[in-house]
C-alpha atoms as a PDB file:
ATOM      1  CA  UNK A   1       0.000   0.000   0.000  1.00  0.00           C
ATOM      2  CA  UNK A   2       1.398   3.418  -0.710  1.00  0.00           C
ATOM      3  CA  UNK A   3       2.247   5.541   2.105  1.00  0.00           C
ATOM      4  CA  UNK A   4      -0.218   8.557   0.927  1.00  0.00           C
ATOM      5  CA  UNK A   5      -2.991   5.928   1.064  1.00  0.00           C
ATOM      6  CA  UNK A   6      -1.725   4.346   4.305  1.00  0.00           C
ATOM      7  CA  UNK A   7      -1.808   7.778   6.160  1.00  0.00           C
ATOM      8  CA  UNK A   8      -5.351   7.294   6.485  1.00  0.00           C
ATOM      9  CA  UNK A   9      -5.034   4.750   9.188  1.00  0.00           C
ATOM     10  CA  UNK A  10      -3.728   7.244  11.819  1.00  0.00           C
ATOM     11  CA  UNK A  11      -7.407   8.278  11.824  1.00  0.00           C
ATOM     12  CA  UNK A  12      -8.003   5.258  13.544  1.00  0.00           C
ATOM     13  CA  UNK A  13      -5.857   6.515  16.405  1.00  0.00           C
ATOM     14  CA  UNK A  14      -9.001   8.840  16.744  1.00  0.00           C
ATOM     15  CA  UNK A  15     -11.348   6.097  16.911  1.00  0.00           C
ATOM     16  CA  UNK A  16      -9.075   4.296  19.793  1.00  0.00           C
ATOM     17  CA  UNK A  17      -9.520   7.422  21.879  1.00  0.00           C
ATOM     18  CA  UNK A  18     -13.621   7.617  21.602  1.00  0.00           C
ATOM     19  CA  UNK A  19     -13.307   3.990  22.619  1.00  0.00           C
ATOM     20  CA  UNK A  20     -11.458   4.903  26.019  1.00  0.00           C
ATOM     21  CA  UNK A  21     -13.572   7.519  27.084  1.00  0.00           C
ATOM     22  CA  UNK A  22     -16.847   5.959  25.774  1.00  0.00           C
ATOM     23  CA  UNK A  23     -15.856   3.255  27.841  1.00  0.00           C
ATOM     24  CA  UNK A  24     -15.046   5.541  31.288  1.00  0.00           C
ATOM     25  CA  UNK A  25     -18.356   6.940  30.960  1.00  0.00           C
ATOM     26  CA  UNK A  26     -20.099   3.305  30.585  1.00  0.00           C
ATOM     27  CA  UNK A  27     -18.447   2.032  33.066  1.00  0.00           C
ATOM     28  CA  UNK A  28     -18.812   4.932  35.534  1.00  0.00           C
ATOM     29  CA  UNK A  29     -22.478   4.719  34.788  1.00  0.00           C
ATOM     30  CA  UNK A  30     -22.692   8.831  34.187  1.00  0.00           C
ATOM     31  CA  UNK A  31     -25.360  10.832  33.234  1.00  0.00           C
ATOM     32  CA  UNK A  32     -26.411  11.647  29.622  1.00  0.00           C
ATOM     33  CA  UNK A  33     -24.223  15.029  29.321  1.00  0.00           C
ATOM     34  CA  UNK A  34     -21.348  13.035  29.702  1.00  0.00           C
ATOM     35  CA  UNK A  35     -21.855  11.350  26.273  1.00  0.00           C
ATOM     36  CA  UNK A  36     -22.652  14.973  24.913  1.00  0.00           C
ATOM     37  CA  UNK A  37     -19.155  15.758  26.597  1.00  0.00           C
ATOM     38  CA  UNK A  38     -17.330  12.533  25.078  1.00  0.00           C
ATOM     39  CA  UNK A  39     -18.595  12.424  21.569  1.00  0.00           C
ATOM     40  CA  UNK A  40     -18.681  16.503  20.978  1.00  0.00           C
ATOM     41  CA  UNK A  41     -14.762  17.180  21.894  1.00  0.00           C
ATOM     42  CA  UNK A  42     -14.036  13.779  20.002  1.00  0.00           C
ATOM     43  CA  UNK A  43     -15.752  15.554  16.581  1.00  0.00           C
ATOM     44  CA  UNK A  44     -13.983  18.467  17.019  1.00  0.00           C
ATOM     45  CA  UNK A  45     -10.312  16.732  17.264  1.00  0.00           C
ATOM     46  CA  UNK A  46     -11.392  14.524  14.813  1.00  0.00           C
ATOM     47  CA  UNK A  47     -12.023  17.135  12.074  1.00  0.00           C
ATOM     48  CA  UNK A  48      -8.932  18.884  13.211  1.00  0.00           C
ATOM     49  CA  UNK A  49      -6.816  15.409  12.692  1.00  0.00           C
ATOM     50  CA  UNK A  50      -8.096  14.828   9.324  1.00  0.00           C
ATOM     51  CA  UNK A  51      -7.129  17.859   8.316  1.00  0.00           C
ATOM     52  CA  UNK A  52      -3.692  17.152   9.670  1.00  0.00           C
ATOM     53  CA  UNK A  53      -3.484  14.421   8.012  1.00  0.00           C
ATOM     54  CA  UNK A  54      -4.840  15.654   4.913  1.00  0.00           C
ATOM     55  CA  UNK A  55      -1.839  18.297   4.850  1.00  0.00           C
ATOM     56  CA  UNK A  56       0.815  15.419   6.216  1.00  0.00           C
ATOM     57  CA  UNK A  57       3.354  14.034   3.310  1.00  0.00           C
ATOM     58  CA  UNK A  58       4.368  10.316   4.617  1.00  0.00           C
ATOM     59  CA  UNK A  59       7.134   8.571   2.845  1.00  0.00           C
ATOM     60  CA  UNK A  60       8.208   6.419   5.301  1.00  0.00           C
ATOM     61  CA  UNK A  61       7.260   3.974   8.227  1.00  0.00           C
ATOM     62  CA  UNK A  62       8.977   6.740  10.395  1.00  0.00           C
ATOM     63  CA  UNK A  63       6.839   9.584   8.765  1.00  0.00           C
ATOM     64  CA  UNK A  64       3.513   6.912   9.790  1.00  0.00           C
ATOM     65  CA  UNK A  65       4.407   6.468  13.225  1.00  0.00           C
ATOM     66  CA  UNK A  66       5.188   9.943  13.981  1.00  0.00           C
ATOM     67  CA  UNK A  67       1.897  10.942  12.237  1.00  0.00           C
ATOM     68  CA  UNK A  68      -0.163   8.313  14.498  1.00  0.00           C
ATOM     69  CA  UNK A  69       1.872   9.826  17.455  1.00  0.00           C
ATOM     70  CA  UNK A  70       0.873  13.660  16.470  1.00  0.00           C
ATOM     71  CA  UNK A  71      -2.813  12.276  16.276  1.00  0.00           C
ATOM     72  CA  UNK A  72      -3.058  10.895  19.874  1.00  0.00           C
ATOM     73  CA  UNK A  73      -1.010  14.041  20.987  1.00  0.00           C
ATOM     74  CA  UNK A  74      -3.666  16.501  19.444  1.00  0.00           C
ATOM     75  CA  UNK A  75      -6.412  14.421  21.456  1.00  0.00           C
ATOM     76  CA  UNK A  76      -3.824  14.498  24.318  1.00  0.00           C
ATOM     77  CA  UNK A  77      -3.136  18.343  24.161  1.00  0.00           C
ATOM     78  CA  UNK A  78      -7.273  19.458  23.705  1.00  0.00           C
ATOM     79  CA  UNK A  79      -7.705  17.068  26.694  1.00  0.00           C
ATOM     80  CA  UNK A  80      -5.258  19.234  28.444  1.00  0.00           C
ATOM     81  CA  UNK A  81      -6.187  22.774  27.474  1.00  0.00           C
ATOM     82  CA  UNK A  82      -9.277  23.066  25.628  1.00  0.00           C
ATOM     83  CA  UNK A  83     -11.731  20.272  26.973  1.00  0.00           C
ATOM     84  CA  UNK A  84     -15.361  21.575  27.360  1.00  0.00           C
ATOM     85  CA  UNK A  85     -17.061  20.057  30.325  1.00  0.00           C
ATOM     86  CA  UNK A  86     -20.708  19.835  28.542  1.00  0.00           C
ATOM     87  CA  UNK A  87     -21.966  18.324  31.724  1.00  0.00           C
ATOM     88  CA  UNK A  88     -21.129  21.269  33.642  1.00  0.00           C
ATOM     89  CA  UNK A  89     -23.503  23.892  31.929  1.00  0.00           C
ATOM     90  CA  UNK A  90     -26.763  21.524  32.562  1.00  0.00           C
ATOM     91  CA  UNK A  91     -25.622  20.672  36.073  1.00  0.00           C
ATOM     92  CA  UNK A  92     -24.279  23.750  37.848  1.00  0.00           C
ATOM     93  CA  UNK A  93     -26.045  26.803  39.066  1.00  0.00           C
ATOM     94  CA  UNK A  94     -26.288  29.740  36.460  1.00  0.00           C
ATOM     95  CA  UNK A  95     -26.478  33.164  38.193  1.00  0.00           C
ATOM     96  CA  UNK A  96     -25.314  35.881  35.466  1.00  0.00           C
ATOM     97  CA  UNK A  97     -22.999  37.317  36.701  1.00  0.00           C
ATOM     98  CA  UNK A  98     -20.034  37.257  34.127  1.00  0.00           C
ATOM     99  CA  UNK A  99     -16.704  38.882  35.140  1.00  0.00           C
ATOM    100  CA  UNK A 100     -13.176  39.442  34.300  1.00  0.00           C
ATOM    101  CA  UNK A 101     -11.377  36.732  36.549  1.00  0.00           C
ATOM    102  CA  UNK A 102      -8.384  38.956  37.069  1.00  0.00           C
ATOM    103  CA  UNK A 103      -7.057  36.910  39.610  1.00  0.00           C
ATOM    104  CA  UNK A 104      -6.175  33.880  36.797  1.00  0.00           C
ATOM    105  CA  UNK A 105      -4.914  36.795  34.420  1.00  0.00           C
ATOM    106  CA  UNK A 106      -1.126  37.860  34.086  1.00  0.00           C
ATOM    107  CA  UNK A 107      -0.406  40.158  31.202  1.00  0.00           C
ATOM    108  CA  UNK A 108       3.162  41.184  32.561  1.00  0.00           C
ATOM    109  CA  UNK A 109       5.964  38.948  30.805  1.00  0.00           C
ATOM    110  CA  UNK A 110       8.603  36.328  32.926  1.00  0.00           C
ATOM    111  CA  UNK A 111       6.270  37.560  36.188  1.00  0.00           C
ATOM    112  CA  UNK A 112       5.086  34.410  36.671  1.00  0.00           C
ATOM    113  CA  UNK A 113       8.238  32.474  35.594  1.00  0.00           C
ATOM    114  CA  UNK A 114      10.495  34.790  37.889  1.00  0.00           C
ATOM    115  CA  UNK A 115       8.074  33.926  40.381  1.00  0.00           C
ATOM    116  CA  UNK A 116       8.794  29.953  40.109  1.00  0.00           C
ATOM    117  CA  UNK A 117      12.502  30.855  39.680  1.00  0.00           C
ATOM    118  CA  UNK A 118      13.040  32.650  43.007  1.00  0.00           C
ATOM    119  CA  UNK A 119      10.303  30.404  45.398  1.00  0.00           C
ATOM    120  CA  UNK A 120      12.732  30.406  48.563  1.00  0.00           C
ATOM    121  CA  UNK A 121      11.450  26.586  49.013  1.00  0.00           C
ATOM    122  CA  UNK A 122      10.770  24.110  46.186  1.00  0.00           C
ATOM    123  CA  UNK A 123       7.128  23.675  45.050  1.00  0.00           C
ATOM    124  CA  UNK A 124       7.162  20.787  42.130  1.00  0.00           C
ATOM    125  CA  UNK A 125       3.655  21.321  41.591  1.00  0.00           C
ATOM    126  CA  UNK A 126       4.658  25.118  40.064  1.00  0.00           C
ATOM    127  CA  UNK A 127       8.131  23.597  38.526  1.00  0.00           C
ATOM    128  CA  UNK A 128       6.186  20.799  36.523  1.00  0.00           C
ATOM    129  CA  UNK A 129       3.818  23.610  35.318  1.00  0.00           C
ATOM    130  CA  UNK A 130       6.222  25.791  34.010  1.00  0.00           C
ATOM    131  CA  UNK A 131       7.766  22.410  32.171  1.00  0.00           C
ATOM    132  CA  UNK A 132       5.145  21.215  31.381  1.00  0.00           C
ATOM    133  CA  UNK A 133       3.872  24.675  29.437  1.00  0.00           C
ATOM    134  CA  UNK A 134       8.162  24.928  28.113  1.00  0.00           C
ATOM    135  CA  UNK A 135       7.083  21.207  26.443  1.00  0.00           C
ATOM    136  CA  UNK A 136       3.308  21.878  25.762  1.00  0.00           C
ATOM    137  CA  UNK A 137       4.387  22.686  21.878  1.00  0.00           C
ATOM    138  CA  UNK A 138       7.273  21.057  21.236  1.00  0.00           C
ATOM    139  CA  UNK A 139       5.637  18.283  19.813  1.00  0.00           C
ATOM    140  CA  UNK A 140       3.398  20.200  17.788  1.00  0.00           C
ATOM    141  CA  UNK A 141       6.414  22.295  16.015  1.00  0.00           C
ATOM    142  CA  UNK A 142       7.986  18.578  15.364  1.00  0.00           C
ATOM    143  CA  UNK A 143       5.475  17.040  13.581  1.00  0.00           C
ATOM    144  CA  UNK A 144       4.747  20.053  11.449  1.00  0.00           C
ATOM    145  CA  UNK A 145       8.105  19.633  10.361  1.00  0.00           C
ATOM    146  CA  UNK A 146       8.873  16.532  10.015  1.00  0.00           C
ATOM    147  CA  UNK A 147       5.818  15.549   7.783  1.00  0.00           C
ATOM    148  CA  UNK A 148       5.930  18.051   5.685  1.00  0.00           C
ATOM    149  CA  UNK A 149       2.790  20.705   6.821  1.00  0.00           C
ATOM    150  CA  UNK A 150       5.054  23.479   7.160  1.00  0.00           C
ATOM    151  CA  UNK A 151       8.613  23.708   5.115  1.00  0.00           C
ATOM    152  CA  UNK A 152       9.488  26.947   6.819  1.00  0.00           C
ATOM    153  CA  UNK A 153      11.154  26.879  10.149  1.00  0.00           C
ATOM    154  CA  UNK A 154       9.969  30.947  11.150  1.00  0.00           C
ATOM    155  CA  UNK A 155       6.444  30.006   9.805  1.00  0.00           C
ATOM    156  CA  UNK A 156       6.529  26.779  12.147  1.00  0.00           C
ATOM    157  CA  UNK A 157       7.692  28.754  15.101  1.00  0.00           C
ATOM    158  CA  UNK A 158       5.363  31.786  14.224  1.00  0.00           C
ATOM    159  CA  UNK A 159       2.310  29.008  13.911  1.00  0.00           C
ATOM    160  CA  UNK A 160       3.476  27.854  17.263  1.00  0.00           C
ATOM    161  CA  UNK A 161       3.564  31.017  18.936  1.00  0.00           C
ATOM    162  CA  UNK A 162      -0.006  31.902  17.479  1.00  0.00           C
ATOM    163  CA  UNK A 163      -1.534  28.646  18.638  1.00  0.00           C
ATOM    164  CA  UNK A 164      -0.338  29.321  21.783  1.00  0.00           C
ATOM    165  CA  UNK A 165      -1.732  33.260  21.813  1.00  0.00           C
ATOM    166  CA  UNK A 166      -4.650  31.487  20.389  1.00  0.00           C
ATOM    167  CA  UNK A 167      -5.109  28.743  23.381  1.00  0.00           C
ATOM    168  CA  UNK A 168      -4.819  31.401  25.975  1.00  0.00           C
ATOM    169  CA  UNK A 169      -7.641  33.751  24.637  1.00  0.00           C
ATOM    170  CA  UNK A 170      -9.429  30.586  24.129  1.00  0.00           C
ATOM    171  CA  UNK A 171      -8.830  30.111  27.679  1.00  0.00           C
ATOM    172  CA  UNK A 172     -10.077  33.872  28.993  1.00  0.00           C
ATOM    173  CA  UNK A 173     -13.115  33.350  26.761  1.00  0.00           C
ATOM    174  CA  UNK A 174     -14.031  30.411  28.572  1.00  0.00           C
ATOM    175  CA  UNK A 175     -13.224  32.130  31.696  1.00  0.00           C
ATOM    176  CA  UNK A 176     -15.091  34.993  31.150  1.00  0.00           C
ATOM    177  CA  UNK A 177     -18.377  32.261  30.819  1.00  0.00           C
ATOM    178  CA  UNK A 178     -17.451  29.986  33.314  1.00  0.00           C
ATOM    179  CA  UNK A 179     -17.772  33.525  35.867  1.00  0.00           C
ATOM    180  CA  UNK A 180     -21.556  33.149  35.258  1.00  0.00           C
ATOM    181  CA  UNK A 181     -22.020  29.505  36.997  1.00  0.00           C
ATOM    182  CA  UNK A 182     -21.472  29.345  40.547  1.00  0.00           C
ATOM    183  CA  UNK A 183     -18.282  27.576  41.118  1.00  0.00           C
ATOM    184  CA  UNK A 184     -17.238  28.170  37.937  1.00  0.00           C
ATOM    185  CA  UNK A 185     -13.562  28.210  38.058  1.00  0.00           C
ATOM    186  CA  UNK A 186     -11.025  28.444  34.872  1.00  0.00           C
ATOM    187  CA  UNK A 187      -7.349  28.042  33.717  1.00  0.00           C
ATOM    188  CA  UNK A 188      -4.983  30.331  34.908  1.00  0.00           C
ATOM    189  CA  UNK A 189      -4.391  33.195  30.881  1.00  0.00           C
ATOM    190  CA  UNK A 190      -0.536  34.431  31.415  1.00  0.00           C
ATOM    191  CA  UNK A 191       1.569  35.525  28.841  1.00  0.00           C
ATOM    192  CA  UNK A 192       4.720  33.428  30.261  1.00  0.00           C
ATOM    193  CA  UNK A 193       2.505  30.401  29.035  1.00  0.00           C
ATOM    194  CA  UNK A 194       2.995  31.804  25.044  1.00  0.00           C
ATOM    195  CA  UNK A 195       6.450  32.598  26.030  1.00  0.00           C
ATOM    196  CA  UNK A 196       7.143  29.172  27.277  1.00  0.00           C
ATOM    197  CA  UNK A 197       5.508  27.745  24.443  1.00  0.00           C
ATOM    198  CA  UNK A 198       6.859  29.771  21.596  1.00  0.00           C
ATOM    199  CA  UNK A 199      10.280  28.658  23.212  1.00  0.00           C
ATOM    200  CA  UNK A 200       8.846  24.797  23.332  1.00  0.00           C
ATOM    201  CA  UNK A 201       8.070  25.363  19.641  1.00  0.00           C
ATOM    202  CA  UNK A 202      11.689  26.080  18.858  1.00  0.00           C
ATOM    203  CA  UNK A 203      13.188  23.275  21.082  1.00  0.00           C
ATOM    204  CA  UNK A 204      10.888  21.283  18.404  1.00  0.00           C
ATOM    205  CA  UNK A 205      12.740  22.713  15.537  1.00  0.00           C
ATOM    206  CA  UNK A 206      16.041  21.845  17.099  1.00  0.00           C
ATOM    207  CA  UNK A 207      14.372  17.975  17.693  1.00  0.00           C
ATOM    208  CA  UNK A 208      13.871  18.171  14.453  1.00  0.00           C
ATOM    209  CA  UNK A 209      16.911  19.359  12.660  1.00  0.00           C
ATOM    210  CA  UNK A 210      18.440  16.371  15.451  1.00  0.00           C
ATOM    211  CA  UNK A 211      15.990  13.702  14.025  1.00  0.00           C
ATOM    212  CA  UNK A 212      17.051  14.469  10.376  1.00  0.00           C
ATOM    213  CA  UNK A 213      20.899  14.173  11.315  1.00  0.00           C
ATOM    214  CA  UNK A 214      19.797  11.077  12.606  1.00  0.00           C
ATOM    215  CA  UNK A 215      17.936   9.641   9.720  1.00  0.00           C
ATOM    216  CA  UNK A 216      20.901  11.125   7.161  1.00  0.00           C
ATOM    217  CA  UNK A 217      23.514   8.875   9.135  1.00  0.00           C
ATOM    218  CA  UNK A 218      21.484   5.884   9.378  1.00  0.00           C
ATOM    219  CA  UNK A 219      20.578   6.374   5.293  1.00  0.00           C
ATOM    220  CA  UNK A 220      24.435   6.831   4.839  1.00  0.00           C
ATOM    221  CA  UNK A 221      25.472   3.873   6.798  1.00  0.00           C
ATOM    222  CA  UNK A 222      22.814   1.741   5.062  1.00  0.00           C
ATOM    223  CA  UNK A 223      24.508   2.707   1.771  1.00  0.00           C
ATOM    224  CA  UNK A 224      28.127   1.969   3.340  1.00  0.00           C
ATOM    225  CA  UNK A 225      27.148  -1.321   4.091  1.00  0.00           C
ATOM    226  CA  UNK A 226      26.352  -3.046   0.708  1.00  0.00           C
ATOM    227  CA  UNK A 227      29.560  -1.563  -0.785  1.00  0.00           C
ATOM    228  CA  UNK A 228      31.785  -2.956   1.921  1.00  0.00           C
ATOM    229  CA  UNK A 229      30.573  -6.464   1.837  1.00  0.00           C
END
């Protein structure tokens, strides 16, 4: 099978991650909004993936792999920072009121990451945040890369940096609803979280440029091989 046909199947790594939550919400016997909350995020990443994979030039078993692997990490990242709650809206108490949250706003750059940096006692909870937002990305710059969506390295790190801007006024937007439900509580919108990324999204580069050393030596020693025996 050809390798623009056999792209395809990394849909199926779509179809592996309905089954997993389908079967959490079976088997945790919850109520009907949770099915609203499974299958409407899955949709949504779906669509996105096909797209992906639409865009995505495979040539090799490599390029396949790392294309099933950038499927289950877009499920994997929306799970992280964009997951709707559909339950939520039927079940919580709606009172109106819709404010700015400023307290889970930072607009000030390297506040909150000089914050982390000079804690006079170690907090890993804070430290694996701030990693965790440097790595967020990384993968995402990668894969663009490496199968082919984007040729340019400053478009890939400019795409980066505006998916990032992008998840964090997602993430005030949601905010900004979530003030209207009692106990409505949202992520944390700082700009250190598109600085950390936009950083994570070069690292990828880097990975990249790495991974294509790698796969030049191996090709080259491949060809060494026949000639010496």
């Amino acid at each position: 099978m050809e390798y623009r046909k056999l792209k395809w199947l990394a849909v199926i790594v779509s179809f592996l991650y309905l089954a997993f939550f389908y079967l959490q919400v079976i088997e945790n016997g919850s109520p009907i909004y949770d099915y609203f909350t499974v299958f409407g995020n899955w949709i949504v990443i779906t669509a996105l993936s096909i797209w992906f994979v639409n865009k995505s030039i495979v040539r090799s078993t490599f390029d396949f792999l790392i294309l099933c692997g950038f499927t289950l990490y877009l499920f994997v990242l929306h799970q992280y920072v964009s997951f709707i709650s559909v339950g939520f809206y039927f079940t919580s108490e709606y009172i109106g009121d819709h404010h700015i949250q400023f307290e889970r706003l930072n607009l000030i750059p390297f506040k909150t990451i000089w914050h982390v940096i000079t804690l006079p006692v170690f907090v890993p909870v804070q430290i694996i945040q701030v990693l965790g937002n440097l790595f967020l990305l990384t993968p995402f710059a990668f894969a663009l890369l490496a199968l082919c969506i984007t040729k340019s390295i400053k478009k890939t790190v400019f795409i980066t940096m505006f998916i990032s801007i992008g998840i964090e006024i997602y993430q005030f937007l949601h905010n900004f609803i979530l003030s209207g439900y009692r106990f409505g509580e949202g992520r944390a919108v700082d700009i250190d979280d598109v600085i950390l990324n936009t950083l994570g999204g070069l690292m990828g580069v880097l990975f990249y440029k790495l991974y294509r050393r790698i796969l030049l030596f191996l090709n080259n020693m491949m060809k060494k091989e026949p000639n010496e025996s």
